[in-house]
N, C-alpha and C. Protein backbone atom coordinates (compact mmCIF):
# COMPACT_ATOMS: atom_id res chain seq x y z
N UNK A 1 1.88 -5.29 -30.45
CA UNK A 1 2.63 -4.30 -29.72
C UNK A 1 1.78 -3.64 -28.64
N UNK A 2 0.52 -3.73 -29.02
CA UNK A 2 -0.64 -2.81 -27.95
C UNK A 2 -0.56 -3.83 -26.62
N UNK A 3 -0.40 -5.33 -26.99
CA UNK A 3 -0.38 -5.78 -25.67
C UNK A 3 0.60 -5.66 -24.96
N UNK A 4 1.44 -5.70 -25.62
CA UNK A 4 3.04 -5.36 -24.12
C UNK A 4 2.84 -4.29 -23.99
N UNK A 5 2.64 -3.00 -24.51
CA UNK A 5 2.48 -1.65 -23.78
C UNK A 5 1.26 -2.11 -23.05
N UNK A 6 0.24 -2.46 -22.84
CA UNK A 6 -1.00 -2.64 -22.33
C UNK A 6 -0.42 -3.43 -21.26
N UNK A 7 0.03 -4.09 -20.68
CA UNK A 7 1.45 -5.50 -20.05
C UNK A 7 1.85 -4.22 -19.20
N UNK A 8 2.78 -3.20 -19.73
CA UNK A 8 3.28 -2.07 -19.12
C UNK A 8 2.33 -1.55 -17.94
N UNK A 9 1.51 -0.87 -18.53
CA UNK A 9 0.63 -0.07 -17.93
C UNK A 9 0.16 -0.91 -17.02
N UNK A 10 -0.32 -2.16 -17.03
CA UNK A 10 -0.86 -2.88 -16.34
C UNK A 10 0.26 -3.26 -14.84
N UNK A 11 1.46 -3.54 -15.33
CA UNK A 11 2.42 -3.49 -14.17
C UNK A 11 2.69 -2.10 -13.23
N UNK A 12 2.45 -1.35 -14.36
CA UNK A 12 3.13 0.01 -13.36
C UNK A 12 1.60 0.44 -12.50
N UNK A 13 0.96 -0.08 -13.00
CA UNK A 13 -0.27 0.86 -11.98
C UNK A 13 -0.18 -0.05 -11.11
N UNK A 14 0.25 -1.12 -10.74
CA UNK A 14 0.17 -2.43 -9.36
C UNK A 14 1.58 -1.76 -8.56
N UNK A 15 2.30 -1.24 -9.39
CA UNK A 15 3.00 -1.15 -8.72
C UNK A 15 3.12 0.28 -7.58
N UNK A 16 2.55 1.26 -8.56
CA UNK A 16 2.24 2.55 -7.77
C UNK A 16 1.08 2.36 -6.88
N UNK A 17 0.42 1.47 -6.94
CA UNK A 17 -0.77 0.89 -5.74
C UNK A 17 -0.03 0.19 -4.81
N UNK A 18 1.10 -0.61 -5.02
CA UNK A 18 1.90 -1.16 -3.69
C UNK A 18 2.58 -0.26 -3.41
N UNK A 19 2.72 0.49 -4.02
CA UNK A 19 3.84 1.61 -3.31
C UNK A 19 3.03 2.67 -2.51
N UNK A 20 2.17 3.32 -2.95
CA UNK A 20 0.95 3.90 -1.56
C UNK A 20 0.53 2.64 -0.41
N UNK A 21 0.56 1.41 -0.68
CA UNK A 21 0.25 0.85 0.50
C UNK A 21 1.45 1.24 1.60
N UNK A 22 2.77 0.54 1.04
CA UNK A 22 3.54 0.95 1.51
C UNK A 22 3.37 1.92 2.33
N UNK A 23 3.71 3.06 1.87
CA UNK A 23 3.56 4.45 2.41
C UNK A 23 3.06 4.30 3.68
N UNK A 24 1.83 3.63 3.52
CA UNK A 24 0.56 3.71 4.45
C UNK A 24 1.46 3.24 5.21
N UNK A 25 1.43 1.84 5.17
CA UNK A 25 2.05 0.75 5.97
C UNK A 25 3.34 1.67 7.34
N UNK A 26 4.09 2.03 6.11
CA UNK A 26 5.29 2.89 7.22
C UNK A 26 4.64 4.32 8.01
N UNK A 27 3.95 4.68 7.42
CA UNK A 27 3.34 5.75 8.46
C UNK A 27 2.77 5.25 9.88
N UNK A 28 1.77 3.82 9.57
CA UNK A 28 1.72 3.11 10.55
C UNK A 28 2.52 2.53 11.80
N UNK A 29 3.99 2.54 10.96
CA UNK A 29 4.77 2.24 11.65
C UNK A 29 5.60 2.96 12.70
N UNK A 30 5.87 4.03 11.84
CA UNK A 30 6.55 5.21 12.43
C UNK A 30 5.42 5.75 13.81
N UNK A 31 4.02 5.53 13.61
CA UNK A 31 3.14 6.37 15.00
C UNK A 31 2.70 5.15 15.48
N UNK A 32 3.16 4.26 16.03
CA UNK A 32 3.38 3.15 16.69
C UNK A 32 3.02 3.56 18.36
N UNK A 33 3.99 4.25 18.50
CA UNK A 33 3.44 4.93 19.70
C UNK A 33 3.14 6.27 20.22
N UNK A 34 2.18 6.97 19.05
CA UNK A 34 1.54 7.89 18.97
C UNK A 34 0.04 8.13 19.54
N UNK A 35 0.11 8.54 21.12
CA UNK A 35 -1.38 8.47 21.45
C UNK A 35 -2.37 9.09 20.80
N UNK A 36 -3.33 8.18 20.59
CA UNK A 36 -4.93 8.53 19.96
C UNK A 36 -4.61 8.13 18.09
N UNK A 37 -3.48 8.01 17.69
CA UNK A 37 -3.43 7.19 16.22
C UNK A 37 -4.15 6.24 16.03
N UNK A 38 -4.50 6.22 15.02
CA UNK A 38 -5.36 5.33 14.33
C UNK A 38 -5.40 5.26 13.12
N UNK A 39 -5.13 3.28 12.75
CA UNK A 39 -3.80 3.47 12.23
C UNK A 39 -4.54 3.22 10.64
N UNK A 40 -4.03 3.50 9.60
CA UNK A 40 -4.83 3.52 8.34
C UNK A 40 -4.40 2.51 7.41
N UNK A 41 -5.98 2.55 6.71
CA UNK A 41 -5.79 1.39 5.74
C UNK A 41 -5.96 1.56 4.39
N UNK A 42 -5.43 1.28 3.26
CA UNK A 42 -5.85 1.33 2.33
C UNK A 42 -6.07 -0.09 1.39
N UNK A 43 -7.00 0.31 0.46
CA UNK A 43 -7.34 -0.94 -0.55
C UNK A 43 -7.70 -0.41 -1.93
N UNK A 44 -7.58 -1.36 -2.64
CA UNK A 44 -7.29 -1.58 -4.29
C UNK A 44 -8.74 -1.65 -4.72
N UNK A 45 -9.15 -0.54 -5.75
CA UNK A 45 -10.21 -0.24 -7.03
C UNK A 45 -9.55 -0.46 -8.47
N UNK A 46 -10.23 -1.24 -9.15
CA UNK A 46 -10.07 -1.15 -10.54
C UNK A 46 -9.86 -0.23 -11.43
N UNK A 47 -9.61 0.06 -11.98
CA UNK A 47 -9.39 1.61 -12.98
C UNK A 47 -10.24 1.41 -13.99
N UNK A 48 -11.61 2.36 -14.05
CA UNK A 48 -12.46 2.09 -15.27
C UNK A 48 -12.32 3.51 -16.55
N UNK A 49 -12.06 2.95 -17.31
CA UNK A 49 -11.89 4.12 -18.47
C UNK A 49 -13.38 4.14 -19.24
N UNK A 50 -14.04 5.20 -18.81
CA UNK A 50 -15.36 5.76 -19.38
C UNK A 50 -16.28 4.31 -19.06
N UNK A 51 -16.15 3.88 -18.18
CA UNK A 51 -17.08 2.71 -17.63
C UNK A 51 -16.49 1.42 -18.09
N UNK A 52 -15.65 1.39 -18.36
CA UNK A 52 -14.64 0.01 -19.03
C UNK A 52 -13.79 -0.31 -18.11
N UNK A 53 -13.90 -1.74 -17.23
CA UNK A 53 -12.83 -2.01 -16.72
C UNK A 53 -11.62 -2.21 -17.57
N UNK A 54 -10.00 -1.33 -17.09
CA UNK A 54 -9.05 -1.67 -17.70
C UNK A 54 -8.05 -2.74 -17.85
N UNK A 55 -8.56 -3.12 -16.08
CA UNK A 55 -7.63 -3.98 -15.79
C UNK A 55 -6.52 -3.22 -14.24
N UNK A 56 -6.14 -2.42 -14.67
CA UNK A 56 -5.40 -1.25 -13.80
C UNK A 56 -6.23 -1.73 -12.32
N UNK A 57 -5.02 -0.95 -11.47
CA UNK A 57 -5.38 -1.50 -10.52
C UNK A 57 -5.08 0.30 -9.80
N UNK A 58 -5.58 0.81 -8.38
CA UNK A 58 -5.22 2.09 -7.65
C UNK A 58 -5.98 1.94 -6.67
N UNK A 59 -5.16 2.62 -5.81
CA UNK A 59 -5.12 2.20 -4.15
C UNK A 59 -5.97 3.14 -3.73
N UNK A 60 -7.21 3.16 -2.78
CA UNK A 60 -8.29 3.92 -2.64
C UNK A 60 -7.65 5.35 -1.55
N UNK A 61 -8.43 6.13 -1.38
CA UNK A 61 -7.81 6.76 -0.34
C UNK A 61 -7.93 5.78 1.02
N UNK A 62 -6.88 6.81 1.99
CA UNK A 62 -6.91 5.94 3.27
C UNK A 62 -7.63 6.13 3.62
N UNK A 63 -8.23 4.82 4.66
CA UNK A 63 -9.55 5.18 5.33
C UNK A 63 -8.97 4.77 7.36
N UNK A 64 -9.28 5.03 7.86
CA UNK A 64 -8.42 4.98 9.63
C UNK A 64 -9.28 3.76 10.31
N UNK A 65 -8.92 2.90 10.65
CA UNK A 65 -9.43 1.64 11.48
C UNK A 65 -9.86 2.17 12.52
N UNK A 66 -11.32 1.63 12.83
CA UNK A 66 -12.15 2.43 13.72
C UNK A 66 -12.25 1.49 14.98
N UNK A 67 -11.26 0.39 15.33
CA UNK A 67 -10.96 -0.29 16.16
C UNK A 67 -11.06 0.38 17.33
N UNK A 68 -11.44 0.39 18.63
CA UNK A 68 -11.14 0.86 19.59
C UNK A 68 -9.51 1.03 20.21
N UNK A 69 -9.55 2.28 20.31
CA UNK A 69 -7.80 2.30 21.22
C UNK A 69 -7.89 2.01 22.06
N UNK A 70 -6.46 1.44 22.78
CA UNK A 70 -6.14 0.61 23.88
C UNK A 70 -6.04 1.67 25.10
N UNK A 71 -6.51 1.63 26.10
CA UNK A 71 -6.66 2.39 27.21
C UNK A 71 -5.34 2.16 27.90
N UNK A 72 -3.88 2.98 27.93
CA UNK A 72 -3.24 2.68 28.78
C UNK A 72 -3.08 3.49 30.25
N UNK A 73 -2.81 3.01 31.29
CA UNK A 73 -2.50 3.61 32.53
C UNK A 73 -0.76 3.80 32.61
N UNK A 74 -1.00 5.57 32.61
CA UNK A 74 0.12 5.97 33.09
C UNK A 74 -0.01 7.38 33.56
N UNK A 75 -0.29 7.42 34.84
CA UNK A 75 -0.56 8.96 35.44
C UNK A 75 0.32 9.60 34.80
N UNK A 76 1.48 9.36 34.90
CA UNK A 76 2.62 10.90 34.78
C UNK A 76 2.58 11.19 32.80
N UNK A 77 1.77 10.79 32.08
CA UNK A 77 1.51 11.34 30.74
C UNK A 77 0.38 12.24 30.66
N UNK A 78 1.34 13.30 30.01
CA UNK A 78 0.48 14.51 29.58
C UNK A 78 -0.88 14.33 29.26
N UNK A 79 -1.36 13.29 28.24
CA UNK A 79 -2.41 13.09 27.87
C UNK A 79 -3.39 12.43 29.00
N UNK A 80 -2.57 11.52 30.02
CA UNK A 80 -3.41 11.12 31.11
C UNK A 80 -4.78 11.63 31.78
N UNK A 81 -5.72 11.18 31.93
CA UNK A 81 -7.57 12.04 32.39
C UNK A 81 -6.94 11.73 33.83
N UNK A 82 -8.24 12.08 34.93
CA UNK A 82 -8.15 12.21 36.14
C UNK A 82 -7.63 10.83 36.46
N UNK A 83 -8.22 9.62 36.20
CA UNK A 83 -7.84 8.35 36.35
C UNK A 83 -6.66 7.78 36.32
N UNK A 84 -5.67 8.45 35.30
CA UNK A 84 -4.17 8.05 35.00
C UNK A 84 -3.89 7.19 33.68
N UNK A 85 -5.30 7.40 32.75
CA UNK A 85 -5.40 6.92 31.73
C UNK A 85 -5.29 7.62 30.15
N UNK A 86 -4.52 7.13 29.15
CA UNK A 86 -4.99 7.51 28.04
C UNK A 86 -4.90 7.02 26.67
N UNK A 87 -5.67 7.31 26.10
CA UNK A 87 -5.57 6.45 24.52
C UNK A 87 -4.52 6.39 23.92
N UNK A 88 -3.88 5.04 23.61
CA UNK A 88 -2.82 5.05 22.89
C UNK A 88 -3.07 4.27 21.31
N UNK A 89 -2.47 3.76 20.98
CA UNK A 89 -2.35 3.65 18.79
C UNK A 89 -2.93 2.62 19.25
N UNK A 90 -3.82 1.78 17.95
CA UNK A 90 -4.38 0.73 17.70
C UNK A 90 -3.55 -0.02 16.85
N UNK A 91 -2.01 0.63 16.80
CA UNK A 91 -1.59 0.35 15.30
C UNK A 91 -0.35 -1.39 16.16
N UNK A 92 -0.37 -2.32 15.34
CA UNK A 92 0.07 -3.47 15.57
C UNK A 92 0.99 -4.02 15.05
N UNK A 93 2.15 -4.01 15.68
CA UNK A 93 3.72 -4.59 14.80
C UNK A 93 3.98 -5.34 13.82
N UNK A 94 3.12 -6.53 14.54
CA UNK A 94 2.84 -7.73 13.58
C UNK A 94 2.66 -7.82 12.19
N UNK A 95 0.80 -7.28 12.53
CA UNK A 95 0.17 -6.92 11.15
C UNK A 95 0.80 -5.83 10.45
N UNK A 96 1.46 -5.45 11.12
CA UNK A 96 2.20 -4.21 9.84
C UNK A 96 2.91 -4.30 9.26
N UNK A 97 3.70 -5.71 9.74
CA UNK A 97 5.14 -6.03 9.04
C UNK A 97 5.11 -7.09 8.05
N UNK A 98 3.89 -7.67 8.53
CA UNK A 98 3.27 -8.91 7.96
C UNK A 98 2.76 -8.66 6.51
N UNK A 99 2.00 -6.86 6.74
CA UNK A 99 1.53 -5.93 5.56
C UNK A 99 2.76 -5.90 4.53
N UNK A 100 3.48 -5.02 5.36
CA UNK A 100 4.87 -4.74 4.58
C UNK A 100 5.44 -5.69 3.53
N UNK A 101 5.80 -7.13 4.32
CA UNK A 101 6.40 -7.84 3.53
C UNK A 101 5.11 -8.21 2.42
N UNK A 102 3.89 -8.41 2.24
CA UNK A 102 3.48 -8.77 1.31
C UNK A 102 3.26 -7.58 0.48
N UNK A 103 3.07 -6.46 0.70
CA UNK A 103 3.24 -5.03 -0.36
C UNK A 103 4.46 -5.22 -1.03
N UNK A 104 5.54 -5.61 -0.11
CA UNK A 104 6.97 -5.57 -1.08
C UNK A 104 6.95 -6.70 -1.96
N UNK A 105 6.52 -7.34 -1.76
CA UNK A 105 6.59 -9.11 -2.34
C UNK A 105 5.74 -8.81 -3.74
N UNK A 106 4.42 -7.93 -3.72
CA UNK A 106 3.63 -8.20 -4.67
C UNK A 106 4.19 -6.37 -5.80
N UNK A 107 4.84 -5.72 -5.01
CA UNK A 107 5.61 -4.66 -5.68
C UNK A 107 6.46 -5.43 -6.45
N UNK A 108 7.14 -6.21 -5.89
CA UNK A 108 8.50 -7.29 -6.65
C UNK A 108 7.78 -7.57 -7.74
N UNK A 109 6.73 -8.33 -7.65
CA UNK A 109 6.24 -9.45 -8.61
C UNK A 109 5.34 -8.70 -10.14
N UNK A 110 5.18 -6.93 -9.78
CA UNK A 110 4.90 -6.26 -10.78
C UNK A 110 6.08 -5.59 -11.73
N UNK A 111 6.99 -5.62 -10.61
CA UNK A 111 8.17 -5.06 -11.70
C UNK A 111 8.80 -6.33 -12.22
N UNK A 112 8.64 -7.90 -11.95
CA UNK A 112 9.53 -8.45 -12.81
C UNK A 112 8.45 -8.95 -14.18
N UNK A 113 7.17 -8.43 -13.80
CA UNK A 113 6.26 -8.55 -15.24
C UNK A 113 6.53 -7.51 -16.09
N UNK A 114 7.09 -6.54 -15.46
CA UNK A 114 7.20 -4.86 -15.79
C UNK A 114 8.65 -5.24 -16.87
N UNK A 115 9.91 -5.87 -15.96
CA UNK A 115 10.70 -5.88 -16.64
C UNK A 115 10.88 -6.74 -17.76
N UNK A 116 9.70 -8.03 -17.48
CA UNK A 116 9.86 -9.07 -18.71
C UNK A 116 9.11 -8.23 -20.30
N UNK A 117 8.02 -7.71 -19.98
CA UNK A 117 7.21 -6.87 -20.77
C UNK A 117 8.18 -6.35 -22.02
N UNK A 118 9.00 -5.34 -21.05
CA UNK A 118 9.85 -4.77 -21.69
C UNK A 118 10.99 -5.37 -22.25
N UNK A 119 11.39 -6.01 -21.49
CA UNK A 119 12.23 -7.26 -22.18
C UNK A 119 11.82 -7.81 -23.71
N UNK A 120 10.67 -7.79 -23.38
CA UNK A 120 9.92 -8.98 -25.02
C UNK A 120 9.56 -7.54 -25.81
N UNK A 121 9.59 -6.42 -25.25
CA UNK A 121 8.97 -5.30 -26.38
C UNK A 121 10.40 -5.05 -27.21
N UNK A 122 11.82 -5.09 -26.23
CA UNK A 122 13.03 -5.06 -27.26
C UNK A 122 13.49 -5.96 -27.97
N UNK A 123 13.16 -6.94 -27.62
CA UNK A 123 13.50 -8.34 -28.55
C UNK A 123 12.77 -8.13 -29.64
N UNK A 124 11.03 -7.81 -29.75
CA UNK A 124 10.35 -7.58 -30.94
C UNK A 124 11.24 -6.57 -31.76
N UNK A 125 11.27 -5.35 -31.36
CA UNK A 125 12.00 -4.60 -31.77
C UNK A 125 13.25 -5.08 -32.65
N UNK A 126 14.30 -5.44 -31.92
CA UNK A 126 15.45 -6.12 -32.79
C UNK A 126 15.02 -6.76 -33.43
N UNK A 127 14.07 -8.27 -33.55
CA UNK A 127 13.38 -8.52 -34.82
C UNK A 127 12.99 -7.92 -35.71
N UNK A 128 12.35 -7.04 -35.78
CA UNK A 128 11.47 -5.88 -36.09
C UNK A 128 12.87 -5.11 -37.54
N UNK A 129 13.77 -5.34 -37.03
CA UNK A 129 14.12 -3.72 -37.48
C UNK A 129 15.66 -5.03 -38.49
N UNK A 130 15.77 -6.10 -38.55
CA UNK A 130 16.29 -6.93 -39.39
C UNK A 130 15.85 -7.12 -40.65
């Protein structure tokens, strides 16, 4: 029984780690064209209980891609310097969507371990109780 609850835990923490990527991911998205953004990343640490890897998985804090911003020219923006220039997002459609779909894909793939888990913990159960 310790392993399907252990099965549990193990799904739901992948899954609350894809779900802060997420997050990330759409914040990225939404300041798309937010001058001087920079756009953030996050990544996955192990969960150690008193120096024991658990297995668990949690999404680090964000850290901001130190990529250079793209210099655009457009005098008539507020942010524009004497030149007619100013920093705009580093943040990239592509890679963000590209992000997205695999955060959602690997969110999917924790809840249908999540739901089989539980699945086999009620079947024991109904065995269990015959």
């Amino acid at each position: 029984m310790t392993e399907t609850i252990s099965a549990l835990r193990l799904a739901a923490s992948g899954m609350k780690a894809q779900a802060d990527r997420l997050r990330h991911v759409s914040e990225n998205i939404a300041n798309v064209d937010t001058p001087g953004y920079r756009r953030k990343l996050v990544s996955f640490e192990q969960v150690a209980d008193f120096g024991r890897p658990t297995g668990e998985v949690a999404a680090s804090r964000a850290i901001l891609d130190r990529t250079k911003l793209p210099q655009i020219f457009d005098p008539a923006h507020p942010m524009a310097d004497q030149n007619g220039y100013y920093e705009g997002s580093n943040v990239d459609l592509v890679i963000e969507m590209a992000d997205s779909r695999e955060a959602s894909r690997s969110y999917e793939a924790n809840l249908r371990m999540f739901e089989q888990s539980r699945q086999m913990t009620s079947t024991l159960l109904d065995i269990l109780r015959r």
